[in-house]
Protein backbone atom coordinates (compact mmCIF):
# COMPACT_ATOMS: atom_id res chain seq x y z
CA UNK A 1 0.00 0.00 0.00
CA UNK A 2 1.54 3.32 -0.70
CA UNK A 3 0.67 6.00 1.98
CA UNK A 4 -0.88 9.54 0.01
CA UNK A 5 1.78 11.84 -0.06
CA UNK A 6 2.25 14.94 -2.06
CA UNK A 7 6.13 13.67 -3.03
CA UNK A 8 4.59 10.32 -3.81
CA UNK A 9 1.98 12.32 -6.43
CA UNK A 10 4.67 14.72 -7.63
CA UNK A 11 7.37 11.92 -8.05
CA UNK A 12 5.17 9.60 -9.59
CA UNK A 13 3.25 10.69 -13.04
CA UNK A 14 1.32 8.62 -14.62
CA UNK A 15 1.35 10.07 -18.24
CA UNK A 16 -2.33 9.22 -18.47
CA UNK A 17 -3.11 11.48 -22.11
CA UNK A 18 -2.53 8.33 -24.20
CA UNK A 19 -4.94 6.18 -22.29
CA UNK A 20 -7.39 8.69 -21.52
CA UNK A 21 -7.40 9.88 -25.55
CA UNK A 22 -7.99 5.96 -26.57
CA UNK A 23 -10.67 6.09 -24.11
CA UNK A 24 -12.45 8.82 -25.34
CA UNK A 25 -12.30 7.77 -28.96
CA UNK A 26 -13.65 4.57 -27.90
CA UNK A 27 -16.60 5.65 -25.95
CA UNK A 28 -16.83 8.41 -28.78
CA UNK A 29 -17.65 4.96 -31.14
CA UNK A 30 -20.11 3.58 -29.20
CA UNK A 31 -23.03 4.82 -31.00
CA UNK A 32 -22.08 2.72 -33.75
CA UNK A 33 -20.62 -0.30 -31.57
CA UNK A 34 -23.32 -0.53 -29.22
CA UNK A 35 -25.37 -1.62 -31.38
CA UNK A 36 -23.04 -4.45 -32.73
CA UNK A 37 -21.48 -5.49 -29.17
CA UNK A 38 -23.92 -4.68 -26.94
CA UNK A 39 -26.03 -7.56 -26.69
CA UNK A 40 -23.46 -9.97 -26.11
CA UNK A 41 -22.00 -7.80 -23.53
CA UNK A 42 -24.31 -6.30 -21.32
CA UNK A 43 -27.57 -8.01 -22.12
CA UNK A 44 -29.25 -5.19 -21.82
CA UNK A 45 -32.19 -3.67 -23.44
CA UNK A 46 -32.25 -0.07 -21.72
CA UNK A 47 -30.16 1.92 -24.41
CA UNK A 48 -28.57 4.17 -22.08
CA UNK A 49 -27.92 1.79 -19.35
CA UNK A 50 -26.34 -0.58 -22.02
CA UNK A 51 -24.20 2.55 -23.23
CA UNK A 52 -22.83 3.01 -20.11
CA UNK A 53 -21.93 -0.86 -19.52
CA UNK A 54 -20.31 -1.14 -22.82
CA UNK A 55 -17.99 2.39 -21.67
CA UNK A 56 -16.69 0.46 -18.90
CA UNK A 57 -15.62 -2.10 -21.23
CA UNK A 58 -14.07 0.09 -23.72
CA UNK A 59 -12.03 1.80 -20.70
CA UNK A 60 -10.65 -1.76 -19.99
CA UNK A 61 -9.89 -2.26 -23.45
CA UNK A 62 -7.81 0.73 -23.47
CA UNK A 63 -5.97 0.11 -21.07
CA UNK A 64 -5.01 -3.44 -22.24
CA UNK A 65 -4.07 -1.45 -25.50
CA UNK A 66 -1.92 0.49 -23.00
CA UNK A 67 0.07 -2.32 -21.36
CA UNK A 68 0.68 -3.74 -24.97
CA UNK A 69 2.30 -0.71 -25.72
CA UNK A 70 -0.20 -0.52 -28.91
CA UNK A 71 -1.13 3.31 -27.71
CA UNK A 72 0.48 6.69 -28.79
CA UNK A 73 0.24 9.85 -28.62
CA UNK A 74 1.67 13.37 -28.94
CA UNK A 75 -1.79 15.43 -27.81
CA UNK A 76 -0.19 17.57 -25.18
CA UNK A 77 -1.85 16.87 -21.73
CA UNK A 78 -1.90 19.53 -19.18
CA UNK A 79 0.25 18.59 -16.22
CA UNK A 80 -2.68 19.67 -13.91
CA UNK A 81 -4.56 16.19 -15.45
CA UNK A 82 -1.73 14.12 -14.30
CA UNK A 83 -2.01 11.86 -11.76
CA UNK A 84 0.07 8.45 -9.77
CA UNK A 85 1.91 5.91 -11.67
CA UNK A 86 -0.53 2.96 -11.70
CA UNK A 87 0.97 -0.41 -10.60
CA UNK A 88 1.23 -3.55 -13.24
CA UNK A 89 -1.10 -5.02 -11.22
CA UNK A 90 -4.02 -2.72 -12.75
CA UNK A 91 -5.28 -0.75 -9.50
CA UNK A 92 -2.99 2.04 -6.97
CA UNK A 93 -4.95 1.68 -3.64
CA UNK A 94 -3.79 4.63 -1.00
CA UNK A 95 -4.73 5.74 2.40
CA UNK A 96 -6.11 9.32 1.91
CA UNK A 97 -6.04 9.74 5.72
CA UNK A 98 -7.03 7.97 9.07
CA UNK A 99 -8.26 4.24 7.47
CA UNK A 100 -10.35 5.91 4.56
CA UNK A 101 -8.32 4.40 1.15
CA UNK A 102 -9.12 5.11 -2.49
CA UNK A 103 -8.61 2.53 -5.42
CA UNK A 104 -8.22 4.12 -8.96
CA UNK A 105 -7.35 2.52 -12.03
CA UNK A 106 -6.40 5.56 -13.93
CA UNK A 107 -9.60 5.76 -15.44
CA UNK A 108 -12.40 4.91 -12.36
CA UNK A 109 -11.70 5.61 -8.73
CA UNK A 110 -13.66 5.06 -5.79
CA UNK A 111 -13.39 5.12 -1.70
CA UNK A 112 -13.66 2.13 1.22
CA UNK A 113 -13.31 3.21 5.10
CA UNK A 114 -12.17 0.69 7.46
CA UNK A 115 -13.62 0.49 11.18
CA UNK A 116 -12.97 -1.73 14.06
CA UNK A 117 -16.12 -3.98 12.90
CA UNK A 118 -15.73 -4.29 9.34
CA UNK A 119 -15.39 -2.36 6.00
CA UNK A 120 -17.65 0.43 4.43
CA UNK A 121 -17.24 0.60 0.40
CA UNK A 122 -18.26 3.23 -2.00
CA UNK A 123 -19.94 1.73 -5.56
CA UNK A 124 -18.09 -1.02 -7.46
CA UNK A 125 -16.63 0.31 -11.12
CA UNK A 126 -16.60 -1.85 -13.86
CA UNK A 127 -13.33 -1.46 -14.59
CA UNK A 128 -11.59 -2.08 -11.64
CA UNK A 129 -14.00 -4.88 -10.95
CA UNK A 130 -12.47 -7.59 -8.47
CA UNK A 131 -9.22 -5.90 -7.92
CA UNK A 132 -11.41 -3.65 -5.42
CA UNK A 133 -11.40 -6.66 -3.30
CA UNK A 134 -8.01 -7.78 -3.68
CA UNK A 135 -7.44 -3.84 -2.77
CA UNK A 136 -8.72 -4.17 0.57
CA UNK A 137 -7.23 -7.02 1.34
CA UNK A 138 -4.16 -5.39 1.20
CA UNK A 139 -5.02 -3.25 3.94
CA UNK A 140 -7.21 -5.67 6.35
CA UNK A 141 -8.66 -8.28 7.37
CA UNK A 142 -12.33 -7.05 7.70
CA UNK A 143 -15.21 -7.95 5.98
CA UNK A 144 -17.18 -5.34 4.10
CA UNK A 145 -20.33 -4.57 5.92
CA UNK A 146 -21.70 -1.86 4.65
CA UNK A 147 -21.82 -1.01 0.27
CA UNK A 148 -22.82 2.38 -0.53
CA UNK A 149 -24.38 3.34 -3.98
CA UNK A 150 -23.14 7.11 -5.17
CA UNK A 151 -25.97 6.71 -8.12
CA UNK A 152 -27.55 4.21 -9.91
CA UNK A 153 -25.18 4.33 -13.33
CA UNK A 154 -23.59 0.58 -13.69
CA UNK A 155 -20.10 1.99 -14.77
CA UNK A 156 -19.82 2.87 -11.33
CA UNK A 157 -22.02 0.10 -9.60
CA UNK A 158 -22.06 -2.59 -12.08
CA UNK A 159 -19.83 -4.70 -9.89
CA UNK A 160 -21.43 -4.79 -6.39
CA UNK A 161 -22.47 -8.53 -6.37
CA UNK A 162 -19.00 -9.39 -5.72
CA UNK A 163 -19.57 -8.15 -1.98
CA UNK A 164 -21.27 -10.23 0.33
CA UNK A 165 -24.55 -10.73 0.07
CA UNK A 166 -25.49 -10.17 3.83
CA UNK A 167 -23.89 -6.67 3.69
CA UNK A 168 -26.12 -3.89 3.77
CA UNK A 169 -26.95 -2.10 0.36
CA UNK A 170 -27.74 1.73 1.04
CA UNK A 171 -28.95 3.79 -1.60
CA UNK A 172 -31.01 7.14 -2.10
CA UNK A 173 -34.20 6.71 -3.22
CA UNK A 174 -34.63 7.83 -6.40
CA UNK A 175 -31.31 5.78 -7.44
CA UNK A 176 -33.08 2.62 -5.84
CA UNK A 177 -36.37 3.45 -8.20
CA UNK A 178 -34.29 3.60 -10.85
CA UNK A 179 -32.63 0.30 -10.11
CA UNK A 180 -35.88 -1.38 -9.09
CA UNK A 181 -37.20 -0.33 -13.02
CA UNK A 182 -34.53 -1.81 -14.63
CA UNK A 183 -34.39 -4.79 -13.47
CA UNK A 184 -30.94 -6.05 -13.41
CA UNK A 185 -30.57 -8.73 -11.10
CA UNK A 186 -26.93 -8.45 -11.47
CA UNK A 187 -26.36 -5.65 -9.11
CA UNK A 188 -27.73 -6.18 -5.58
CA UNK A 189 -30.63 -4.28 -4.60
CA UNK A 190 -30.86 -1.80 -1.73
CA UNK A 191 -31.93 -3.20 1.67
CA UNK A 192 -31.99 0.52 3.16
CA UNK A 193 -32.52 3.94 1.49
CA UNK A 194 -33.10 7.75 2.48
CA UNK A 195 -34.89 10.65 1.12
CA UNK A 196 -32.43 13.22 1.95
CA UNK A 197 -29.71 12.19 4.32
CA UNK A 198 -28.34 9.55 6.24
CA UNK A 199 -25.21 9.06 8.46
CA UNK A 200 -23.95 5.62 8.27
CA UNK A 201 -21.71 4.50 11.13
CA UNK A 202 -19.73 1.33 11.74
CA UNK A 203 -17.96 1.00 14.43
CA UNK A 204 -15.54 3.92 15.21
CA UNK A 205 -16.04 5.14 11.69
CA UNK A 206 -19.10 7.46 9.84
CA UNK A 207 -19.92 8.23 7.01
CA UNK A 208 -22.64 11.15 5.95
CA UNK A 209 -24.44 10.40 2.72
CA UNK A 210 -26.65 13.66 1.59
CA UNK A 211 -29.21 14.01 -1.22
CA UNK A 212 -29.47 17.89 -2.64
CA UNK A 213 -31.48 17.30 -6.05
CA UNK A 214 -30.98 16.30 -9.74
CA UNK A 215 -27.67 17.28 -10.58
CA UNK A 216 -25.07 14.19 -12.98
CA UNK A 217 -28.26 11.99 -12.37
CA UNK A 218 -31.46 11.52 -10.21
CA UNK A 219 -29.82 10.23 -6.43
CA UNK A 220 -26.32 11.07 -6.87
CA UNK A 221 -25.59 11.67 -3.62
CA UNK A 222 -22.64 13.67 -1.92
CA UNK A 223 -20.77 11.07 0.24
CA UNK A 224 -18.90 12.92 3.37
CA UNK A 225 -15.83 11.38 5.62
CA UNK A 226 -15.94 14.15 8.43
CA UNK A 227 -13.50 12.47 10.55
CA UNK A 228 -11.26 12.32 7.51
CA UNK A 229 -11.89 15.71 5.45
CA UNK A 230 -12.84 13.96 2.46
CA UNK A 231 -16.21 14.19 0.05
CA UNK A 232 -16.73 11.92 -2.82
CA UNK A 233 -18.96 13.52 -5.25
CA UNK A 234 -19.28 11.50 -8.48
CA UNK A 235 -19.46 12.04 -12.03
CA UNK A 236 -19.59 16.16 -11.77
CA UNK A 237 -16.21 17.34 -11.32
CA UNK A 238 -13.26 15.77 -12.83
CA UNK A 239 -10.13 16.85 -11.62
CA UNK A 240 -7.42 18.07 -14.08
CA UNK A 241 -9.94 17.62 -16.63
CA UNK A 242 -12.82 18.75 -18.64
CA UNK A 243 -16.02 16.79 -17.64
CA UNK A 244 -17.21 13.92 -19.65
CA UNK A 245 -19.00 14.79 -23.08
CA UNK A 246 -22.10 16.79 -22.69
CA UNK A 247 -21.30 17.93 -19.13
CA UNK A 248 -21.17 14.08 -17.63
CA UNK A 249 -24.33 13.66 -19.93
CA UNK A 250 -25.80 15.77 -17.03
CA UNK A 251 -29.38 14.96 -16.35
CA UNK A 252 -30.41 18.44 -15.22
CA UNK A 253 -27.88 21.00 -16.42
CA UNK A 254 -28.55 23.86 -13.75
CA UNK A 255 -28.62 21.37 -10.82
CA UNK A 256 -25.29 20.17 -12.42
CA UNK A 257 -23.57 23.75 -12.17
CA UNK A 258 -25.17 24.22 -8.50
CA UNK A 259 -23.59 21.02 -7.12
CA UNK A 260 -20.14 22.76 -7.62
CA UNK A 261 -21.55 25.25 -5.12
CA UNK A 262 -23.26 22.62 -3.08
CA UNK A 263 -19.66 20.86 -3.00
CA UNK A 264 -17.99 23.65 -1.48
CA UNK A 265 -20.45 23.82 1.51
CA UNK A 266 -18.61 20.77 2.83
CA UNK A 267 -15.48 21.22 4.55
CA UNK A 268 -13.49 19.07 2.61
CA UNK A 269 -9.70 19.02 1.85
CA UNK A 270 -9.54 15.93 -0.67
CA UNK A 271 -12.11 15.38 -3.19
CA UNK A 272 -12.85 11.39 -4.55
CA UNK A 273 -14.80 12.50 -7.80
CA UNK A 274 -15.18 9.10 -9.73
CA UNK A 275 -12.73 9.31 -12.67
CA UNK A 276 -9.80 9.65 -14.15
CA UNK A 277 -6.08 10.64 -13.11
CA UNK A 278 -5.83 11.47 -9.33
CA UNK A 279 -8.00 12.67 -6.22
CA UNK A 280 -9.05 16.25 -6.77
CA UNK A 281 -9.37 18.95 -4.49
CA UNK A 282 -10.93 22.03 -3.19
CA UNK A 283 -9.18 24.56 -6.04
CA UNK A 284 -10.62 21.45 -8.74
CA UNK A 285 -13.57 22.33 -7.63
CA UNK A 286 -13.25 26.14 -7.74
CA UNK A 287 -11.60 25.75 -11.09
CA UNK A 288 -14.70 23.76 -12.41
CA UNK A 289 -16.89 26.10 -11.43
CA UNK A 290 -15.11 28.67 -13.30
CA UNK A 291 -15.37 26.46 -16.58
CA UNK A 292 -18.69 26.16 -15.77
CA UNK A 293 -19.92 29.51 -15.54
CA UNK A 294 -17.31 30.64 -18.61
CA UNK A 295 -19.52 27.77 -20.90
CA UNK A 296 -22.45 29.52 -19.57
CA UNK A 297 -21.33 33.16 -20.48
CA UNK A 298 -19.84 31.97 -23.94
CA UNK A 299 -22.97 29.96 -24.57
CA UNK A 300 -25.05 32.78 -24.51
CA UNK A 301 -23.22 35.76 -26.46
CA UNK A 302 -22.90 32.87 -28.52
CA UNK A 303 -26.56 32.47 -29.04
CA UNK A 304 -26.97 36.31 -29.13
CA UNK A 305 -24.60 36.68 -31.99
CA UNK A 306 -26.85 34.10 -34.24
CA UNK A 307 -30.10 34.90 -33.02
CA UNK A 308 -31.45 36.15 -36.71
CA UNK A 309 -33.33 33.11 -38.10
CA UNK A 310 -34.33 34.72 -41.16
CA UNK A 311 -30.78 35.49 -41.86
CA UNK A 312 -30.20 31.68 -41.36
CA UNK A 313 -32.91 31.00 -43.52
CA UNK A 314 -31.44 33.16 -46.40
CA UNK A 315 -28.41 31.03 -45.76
CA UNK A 316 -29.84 27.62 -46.45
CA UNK A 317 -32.59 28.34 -49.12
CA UNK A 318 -35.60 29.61 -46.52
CA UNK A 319 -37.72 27.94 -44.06
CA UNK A 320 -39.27 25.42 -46.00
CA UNK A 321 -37.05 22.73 -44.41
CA UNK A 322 -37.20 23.97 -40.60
CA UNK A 323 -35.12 21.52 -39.22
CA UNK A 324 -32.34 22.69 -41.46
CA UNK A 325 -32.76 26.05 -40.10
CA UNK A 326 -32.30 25.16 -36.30
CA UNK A 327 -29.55 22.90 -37.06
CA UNK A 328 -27.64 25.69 -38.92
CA UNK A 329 -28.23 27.61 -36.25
CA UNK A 330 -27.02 24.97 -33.43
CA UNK A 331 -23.92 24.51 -34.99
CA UNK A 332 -23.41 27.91 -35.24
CA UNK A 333 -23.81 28.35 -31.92
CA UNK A 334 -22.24 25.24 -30.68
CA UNK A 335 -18.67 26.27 -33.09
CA UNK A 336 -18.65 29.90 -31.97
CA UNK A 337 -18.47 28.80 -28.16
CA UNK A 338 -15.97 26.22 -28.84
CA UNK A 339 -13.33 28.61 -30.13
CA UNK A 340 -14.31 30.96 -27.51
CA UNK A 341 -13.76 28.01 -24.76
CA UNK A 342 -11.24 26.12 -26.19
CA UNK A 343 -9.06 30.04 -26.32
CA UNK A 344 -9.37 29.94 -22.63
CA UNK A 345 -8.57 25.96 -21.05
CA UNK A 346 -7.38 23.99 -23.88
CA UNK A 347 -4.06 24.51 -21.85
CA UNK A 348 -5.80 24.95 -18.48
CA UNK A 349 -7.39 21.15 -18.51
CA UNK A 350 -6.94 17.66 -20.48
CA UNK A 351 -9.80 16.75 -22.90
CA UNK A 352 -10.59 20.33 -24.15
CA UNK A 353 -10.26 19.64 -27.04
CA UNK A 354 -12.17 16.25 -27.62
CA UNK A 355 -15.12 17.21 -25.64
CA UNK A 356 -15.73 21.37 -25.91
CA UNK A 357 -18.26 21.11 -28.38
CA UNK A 358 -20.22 18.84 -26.86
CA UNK A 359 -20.37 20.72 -23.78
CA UNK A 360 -20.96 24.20 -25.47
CA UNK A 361 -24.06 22.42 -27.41
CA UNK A 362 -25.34 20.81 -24.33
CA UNK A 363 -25.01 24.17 -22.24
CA UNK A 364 -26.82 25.87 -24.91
CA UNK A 365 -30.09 23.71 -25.27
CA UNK A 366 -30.14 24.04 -21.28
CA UNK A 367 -29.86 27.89 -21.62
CA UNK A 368 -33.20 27.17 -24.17
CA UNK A 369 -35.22 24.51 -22.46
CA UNK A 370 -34.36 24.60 -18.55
């Protein structure tokens, strides 16, 4: 186990942009290889649910690319986006502080806190899969007692039955509806949920699980070590990096820019966030909130500066095909922001440059319809 250090982090780079780019053009195929691979992978019938399955899988195909030294690339990567050297063995695990670890792959990271009576764990990625177990048994002895689901999004819970079934399943309740209408056996229901919080203590250790609205997804919930200074917050800020396409394919885009806000309330020093190259912190978040509100303001001069549909319409022939009209007019929109965007933090974070105009388009049709 290798104790969290800032001399261990600054000593050890993992020179993730290679991985991380494969990664991105993979899931950036899926709309064409979902529908090939799909079935035989996930067998799953729920389209988005399936997508997300079958983006696990193409993160652990990258990273097999990786190891076989198959990958390259000369994209620069900021060196805020770097993070630890990842082991051969596939997984870093690392005390953060006082018994609370985190496991990361490179790609997926999560949290487990051990107590005097046993083990609490934080989701089950996909992609790190059963090396989360072999993780804690590096460190002790304990059972896990206690699983925690952040949401209901399999990437990041997909791998839960490979805890014991007597442990106790807690969930929010809108990610327990949403696992309840799905249907997949494969992931262990929820024997205990909450509306809006819940402290969960095991032995001398607690955790403080709070619910504060739609933000990434219905139930994502902000997960709290107070004890330890440390808030996992999943799938809404990605540290060193630009979020996922179309902000994290946010479910609700203004409760996605208020959780940044809603993260800060917490007293936190070290931030467990779900993905990618290292733990984040409080500046991440401050720093995400800035590219946040930046999409925002260059989202709508954006929109201001095309807001002439009958010029549009002049452009493309007239109105008699609508759809081409609004379309012109998206793109517009959508490319104007980019350049604006990508001006400002294609050097300041990684993925700028894969995933601005999918953010600036998303941001947009929130300033329409929200």
């Amino acid at each position: 186990v290798n104790m969290l250090n800032k001399s261990s982090l600054n000593s050890k780079v993992l020179q993730s942009g290679s991985v991380f780019l494969v990664i991105l053009l993979a899931t950036s195929l899926l709309s064409t290889s979902y529908i090939q691979n799909s079935k035989a992978l996930v067998q799953e019938d729920h389209e988005d649910y399936g997508y997300l399955k079958f983006a696990s899988y193409a993160v652990k195909q990258a990273y097999a690319a990786k190891q076989n030294n198959t990958v390259n690339s000369t994209i620069h990567i900021p060196a805020i986006a770097m993070g630890p050297q990842i082991p051969a063995k596939g997984y870093l695990v690392q005390e953060i502080r006082d018994h609370l670890y985190w496991v990361t792959d490179g790609a997926y990271n999560t949290m487990f806190l051990v107590s005097n009576q046993g083990v609490i764990v934080v989701d089950a990625p996909f992609t790190i899969g059963k090396n989360y177990l072999k993780a804690i048994a590096e460190v002790t002895k304990e059972p896990v007692k206690i699983v925690i689901y952040s949401h209901a999004h399999m990437d990041h819970i997909g791998a839960a039955s490979m805890f014991p079934a007597n442990a106790t399943y807690i969930a929010q309740q809108e990610t327990a509806t949403i696992l309840k209408d799905h249907n997949d056996t494969s992931v262990p229901a929820p024997t205990v949920t909450f509306s809006t919080s819940y402290a969960v203590r095991l032995g001398n250790q607690t955790l403080v699980l709070d619910y504060k609205g739609v933000n990434h997804e219905r139930g994502n919930i902000f997960i709290y070590a107070p004890t330890q200074r440390v808030l996992m917050l999943v799938d809404v800020v990605f540290p060193g990096w630009v979020p996922f396409r179309d902000l994290a394919i946010a479910e609700d885009v203004p409760g996605f820019i208020k959780a940044h806000e809603q993260a800060l309330s917490y007293p936190f020093d070290t931030l467990v966030a779900g993905h990618l190259t290292r733990l984040g912190t409080r500046q991440d978040v401050v720093t995400q909130m800035e590219f946040v509100k930046d999409l925002k303001s260059s989202a709508i001069n954006a929109t201001k500066m095309f807001a002439n549909f009958t010029k549009i319409a002049e452009q493309v022939g007239g109105f008699s095909n609508p759809w081409l009209v609004f379309k012109t007019h998206d793109d517009d929109v959508a490319n104007q922001c980019t350049q604006t965007m990508l001006a400002k933090w294609n050097n300041r974070l990684g993925g700028a440059n894969q995933y601005m105009s999918s953010h600036c388009a998303k941001m947009a049709e929130s300033l329409r319809v929200d």
